[in-house]
Protein backbone atom coordinates (compact mmCIF):
# COMPACT_ATOMS: atom_id res chain seq x y z
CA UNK A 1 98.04 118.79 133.25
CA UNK A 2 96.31 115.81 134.46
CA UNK A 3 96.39 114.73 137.60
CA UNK A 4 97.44 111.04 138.79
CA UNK A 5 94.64 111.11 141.04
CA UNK A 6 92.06 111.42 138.01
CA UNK A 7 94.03 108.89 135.76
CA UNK A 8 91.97 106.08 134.79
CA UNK A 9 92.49 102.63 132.76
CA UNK A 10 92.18 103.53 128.89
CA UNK A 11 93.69 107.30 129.40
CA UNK A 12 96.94 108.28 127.15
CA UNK A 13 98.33 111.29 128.84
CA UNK A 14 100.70 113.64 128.02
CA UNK A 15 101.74 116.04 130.40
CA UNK A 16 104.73 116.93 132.86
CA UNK A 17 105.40 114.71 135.97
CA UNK A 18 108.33 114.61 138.57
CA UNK A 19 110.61 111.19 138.33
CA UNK A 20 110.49 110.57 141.75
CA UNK A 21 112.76 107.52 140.95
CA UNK A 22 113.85 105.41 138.05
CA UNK A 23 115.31 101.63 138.09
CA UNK A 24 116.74 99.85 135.69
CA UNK A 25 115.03 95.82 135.03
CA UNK A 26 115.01 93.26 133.03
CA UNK A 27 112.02 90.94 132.18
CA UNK A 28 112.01 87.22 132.71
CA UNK A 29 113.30 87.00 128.56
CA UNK A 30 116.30 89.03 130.08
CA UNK A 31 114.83 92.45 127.88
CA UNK A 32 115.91 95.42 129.70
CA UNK A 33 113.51 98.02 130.70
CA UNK A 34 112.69 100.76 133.02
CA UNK A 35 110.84 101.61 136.24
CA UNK A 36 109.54 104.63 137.72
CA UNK A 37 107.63 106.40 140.20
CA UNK A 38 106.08 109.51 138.81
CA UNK A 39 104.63 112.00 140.86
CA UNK A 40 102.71 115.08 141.44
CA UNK A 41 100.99 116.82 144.29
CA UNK A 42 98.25 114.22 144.21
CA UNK A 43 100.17 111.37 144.72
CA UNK A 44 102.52 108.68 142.66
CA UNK A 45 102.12 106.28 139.92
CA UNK A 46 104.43 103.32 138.55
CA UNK A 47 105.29 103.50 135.03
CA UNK A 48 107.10 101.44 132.58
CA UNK A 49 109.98 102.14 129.74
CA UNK A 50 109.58 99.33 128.04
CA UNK A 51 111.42 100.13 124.75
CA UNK A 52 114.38 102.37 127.00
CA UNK A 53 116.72 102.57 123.90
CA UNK A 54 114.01 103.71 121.30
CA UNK A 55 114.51 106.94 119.83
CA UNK A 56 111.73 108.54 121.59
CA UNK A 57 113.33 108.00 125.24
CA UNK A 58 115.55 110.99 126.29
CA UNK A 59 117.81 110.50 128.85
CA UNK A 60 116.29 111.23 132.38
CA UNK A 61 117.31 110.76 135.99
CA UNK A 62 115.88 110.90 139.47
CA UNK A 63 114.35 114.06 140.43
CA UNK A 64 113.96 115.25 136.90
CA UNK A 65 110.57 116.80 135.81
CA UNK A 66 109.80 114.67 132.45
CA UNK A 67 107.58 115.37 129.49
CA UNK A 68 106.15 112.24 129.00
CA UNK A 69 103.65 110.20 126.48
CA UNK A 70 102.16 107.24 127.52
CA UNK A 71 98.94 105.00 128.00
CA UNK A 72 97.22 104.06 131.61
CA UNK A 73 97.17 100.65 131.73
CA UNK A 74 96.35 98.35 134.64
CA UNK A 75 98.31 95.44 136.68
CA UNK A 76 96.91 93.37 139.30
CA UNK A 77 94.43 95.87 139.76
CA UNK A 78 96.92 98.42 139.87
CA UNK A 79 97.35 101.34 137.81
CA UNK A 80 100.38 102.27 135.77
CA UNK A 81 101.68 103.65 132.97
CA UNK A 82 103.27 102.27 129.99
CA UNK A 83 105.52 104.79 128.67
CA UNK A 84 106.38 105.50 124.78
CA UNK A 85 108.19 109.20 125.13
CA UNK A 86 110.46 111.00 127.30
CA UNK A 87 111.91 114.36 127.35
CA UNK A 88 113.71 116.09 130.10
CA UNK A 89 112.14 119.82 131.18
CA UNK A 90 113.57 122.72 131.91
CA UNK A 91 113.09 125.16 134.10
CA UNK A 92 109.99 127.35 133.24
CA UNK A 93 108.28 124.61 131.63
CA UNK A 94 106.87 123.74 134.83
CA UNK A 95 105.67 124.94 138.80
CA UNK A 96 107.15 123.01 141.34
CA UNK A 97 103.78 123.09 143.48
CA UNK A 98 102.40 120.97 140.99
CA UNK A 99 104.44 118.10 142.05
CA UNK A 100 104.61 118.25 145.50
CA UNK A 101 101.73 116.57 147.55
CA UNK A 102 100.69 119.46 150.42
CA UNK A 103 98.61 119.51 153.38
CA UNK A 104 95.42 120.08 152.50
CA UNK A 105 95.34 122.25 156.43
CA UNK A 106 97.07 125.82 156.45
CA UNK A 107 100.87 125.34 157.59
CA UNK A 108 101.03 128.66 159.48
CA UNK A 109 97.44 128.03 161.14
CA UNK A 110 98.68 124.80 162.10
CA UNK A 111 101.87 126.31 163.54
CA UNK A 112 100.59 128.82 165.35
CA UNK A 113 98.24 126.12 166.81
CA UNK A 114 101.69 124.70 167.97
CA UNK A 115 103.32 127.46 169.56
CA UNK A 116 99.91 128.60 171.76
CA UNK A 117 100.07 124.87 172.92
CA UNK A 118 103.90 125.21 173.95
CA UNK A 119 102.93 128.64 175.72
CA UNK A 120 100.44 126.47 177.95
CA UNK A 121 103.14 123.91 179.08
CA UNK A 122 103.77 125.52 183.20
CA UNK A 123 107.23 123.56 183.52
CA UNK A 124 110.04 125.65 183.10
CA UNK A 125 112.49 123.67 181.52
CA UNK A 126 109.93 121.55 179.16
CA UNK A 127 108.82 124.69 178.09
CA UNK A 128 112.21 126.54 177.24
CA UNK A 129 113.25 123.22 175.42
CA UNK A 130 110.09 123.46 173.23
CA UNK A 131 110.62 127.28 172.90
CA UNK A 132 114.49 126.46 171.64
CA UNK A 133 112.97 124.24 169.25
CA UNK A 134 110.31 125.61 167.34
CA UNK A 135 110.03 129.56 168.34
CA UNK A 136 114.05 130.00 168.55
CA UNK A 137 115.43 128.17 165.75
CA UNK A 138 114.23 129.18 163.01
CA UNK A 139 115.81 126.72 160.57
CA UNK A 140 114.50 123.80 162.23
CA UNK A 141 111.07 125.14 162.53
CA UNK A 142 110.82 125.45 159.00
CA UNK A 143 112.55 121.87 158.30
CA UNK A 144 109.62 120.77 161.06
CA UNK A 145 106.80 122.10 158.91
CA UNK A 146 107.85 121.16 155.46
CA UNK A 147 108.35 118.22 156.57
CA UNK A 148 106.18 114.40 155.68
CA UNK A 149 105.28 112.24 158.68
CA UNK A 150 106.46 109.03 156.25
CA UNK A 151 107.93 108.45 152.87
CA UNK A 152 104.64 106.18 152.39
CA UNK A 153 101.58 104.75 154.48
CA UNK A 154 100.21 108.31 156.26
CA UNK A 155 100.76 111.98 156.10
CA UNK A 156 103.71 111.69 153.57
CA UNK A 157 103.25 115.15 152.17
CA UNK A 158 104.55 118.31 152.85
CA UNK A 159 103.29 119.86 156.32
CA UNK A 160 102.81 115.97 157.48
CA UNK A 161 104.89 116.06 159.98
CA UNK A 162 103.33 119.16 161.64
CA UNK A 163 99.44 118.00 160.67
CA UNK A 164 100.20 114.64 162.56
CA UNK A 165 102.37 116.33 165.57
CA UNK A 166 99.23 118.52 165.97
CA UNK A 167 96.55 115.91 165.77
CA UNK A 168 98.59 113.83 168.38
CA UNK A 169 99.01 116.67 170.88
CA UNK A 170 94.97 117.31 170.83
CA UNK A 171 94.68 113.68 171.74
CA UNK A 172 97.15 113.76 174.09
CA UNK A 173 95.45 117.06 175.34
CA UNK A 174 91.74 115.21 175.54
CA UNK A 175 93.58 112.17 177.43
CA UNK A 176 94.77 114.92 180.05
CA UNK A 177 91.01 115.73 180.97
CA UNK A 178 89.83 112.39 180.41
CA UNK A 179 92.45 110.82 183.08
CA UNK A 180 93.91 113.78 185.27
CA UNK A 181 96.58 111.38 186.80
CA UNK A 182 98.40 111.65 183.47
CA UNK A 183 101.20 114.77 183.75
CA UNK A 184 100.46 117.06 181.21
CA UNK A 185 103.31 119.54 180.90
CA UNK A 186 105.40 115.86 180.43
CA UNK A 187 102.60 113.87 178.03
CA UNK A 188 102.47 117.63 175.55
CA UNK A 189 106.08 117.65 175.57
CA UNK A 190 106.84 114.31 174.44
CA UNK A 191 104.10 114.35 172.16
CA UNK A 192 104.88 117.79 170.24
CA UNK A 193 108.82 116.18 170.21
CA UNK A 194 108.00 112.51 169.85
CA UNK A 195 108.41 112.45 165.87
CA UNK A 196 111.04 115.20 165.86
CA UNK A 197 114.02 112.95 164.38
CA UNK A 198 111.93 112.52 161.38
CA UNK A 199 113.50 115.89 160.62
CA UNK A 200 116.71 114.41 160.01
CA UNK A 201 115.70 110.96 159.21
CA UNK A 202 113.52 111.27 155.60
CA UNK A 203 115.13 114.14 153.49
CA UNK A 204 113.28 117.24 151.87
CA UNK A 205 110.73 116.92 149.06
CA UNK A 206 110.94 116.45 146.62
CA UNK A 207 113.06 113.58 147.63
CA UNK A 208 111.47 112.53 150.48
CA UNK A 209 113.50 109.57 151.41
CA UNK A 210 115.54 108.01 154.05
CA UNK A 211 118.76 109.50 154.79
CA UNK A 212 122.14 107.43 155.58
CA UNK A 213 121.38 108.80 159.31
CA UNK A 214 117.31 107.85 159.09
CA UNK A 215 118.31 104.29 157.89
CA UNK A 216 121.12 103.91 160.24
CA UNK A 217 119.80 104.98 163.22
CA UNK A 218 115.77 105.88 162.76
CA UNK A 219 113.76 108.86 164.02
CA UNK A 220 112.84 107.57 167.64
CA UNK A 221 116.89 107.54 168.23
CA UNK A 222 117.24 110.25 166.90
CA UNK A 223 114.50 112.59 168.36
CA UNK A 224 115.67 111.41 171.56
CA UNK A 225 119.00 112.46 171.03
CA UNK A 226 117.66 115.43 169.79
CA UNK A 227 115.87 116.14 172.61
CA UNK A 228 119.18 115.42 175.07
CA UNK A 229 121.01 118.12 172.74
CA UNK A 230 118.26 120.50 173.55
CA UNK A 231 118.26 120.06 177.27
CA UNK A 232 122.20 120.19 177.98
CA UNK A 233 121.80 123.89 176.38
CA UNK A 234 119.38 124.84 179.29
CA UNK A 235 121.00 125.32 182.57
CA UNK A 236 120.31 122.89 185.26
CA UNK A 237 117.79 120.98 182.83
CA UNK A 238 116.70 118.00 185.53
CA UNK A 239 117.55 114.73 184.88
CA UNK A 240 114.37 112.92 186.06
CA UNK A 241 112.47 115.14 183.37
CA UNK A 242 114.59 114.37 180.55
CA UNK A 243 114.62 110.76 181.38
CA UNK A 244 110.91 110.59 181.46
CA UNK A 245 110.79 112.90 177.92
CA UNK A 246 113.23 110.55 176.49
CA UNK A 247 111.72 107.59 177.68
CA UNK A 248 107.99 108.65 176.13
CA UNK A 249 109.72 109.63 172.83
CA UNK A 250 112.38 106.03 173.01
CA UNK A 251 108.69 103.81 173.38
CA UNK A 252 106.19 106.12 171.27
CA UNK A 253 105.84 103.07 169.16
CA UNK A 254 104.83 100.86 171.97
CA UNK A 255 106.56 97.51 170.74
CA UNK A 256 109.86 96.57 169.69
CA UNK A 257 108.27 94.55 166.71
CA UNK A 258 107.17 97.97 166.08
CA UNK A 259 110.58 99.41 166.10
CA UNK A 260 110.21 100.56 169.34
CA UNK A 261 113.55 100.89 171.76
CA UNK A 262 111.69 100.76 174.91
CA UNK A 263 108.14 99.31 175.73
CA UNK A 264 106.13 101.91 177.64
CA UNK A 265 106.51 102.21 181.18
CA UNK A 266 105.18 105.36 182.47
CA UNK A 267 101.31 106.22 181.98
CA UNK A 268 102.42 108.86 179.64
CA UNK A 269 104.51 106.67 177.24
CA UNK A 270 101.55 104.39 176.99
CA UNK A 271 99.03 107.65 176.34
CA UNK A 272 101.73 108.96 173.57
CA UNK A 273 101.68 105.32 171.99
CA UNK A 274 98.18 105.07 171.85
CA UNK A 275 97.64 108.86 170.50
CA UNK A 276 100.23 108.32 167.79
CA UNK A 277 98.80 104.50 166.81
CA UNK A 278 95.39 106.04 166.62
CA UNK A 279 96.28 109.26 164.32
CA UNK A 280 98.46 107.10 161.61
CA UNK A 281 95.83 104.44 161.14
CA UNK A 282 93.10 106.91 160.97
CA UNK A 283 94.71 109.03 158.74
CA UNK A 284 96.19 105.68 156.65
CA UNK A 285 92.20 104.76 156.67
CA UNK A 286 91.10 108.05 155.04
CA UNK A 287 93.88 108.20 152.23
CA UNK A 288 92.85 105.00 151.54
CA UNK A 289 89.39 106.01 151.09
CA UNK A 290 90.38 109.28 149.24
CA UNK A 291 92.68 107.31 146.43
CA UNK A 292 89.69 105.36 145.80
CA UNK A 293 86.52 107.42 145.47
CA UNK A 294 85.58 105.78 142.26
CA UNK A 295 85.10 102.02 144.12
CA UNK A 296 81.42 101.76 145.88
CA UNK A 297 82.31 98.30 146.80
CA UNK A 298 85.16 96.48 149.01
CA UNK A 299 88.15 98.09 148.25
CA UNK A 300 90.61 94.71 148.94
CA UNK A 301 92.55 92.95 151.72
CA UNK A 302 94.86 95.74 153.38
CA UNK A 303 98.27 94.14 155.09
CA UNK A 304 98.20 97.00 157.69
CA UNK A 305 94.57 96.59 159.32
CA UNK A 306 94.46 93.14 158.21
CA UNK A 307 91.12 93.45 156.97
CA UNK A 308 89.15 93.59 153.47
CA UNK A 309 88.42 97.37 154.10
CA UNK A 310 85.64 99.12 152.85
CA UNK A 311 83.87 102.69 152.84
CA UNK A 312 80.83 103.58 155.29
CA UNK A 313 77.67 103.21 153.51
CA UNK A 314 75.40 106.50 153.94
């Protein structure tokens, strides 16, 4: 198969791809036609039906793997692909890890890396609430490392949500030698539970979308209610320590025009805020420089840094 990542302007492909989602439209001449947002491991692609009651269109639905012909054209400077053929797969016809963009790190590796750091954490209760987590429960640990970090912008593949947790806690870890005054046991425990409700707030692959209970109530809520859950199952869990766990996790995003419940008030808060800000944008920064390989120049005006970006010249 070929890979969206290799597709170019001028290709006509034919191969199998995951409907991630499919919309019907209508052009400005009131024409019906189709979107959709292929995918496969290496990413997504637009595409457009625009002839959705020819002959050669099949009927197809989100989540369906498609066998598709069509031509790689270009909008805006933005690839896509104009579709002319559709037929739904079955199963056989295709392998599941083809379609599903994976952490290019070793999940178990990673994990393990996870539970040595909980083993380090010398308060009692933090340390039996991280243990209830993600060496106890079984079911959740598994949700935790299949899970993405984001539907879109940064680590929104499977094993995201553990590769950011983990590059967040090293920071957090290097801040704790850096500035001794910070509370460790406090600063690893928010930061290995600070993204926690993303568990239950962006559904499985291959979905990989916001739940009712994500859009309702978002992942900072509920990881801190997640977190309260946790502790009322440990006998006399103190309340100053939950507050200040709940408090980290409640202003991990630092500003409310960031989404953020509570601005940061403890040293620790501000240390998680920083650690997570860093990790997304650096991360956003190198899948931005990974989906374009085949630009030597500026790659364009990017809303998030607010900057023309570009690569490092070597």
């Amino acid at each position: 198969m070929r890979y969206i990542k290799d597709l170019k302007e001028g290709d006509s492909i034919s191969g199998i791809y995951l409907c991630k989602h499919k919309q019907a439209a209508f052009t400005k001449n009131g024409k019906p036609y189709e979107n959709i947002i292929l995918q496969d491991k290496t990413g997504t692609i637009d595409a457009k039906v625009w002839e959705p009651n020819s002959q050669g269109i099949g009927d197809y639905d989100n989540l369906d793997y498609i066998d598709l012909y069509g031509d790689v054209t270009s909008f805006q400077g933005t690839l896509q692909i104009s579709v002319k053929r559709i037929r739904v797969c079955q199963e056989g016809e295709y392998d599941p890890a083809d379609y599903l963009p994976v952490s290019s790190k070793n999940i178990d590796t990673m994990y393990q890396e996870l539970l040595d750091l909980i083993k380090s954490i010398q308060t009692g209760c933090y340390r039996k609430l991280l243990e209830s987590l993600f060496a106890e429960d079984k079911s959740f640990a598994r949700a935790f490392c299949r899970s993405s970090a984001a539907k879109t912008v940064h680590h929104g593949f499977v094993g995201g949500l553990l590769e950011h947790t983990l590059s967040v806690v090293r920071l957090c870890d290097y801040y704790c030698t850096a500035y001794p005054v910070l509370n460790r046991d406090l600063l690893l425990t928010a930061a290995i539970c600070h993204d926690i409700g993303k568990t239950k707030e962006i559904s499985p692959f291959p979905e990989n979308d916001y739940t009712d209970e994500g859009q309702l109530l978002g992942h900072i809520v509920i990881g801190s209610q997640m977190v309260a859950e946790r502790a009322a199952a440990i006998p006399d869990f103190p309340r100053v320590q939950l507050t200040q766990l709940q408090h980290c996790i409640l202003a991990h995003h630092g500003k409310y025009e960031f989404g953020s419940p509570k601005i940061p008030a403890l040293m620790e808060a501000l240390a998680l805020n920083y650690a997570d800000d860093t990790d997304a944008k650096l991360e956003t920064f190198k899948e931005i420089l990974e989906n374009n390989k085949d630009k030597t120049d500026w790659l364009g005006y990017n809303r998030l840094f607010e900057s023309n970006l570009r690569a490092t010249r070597v």
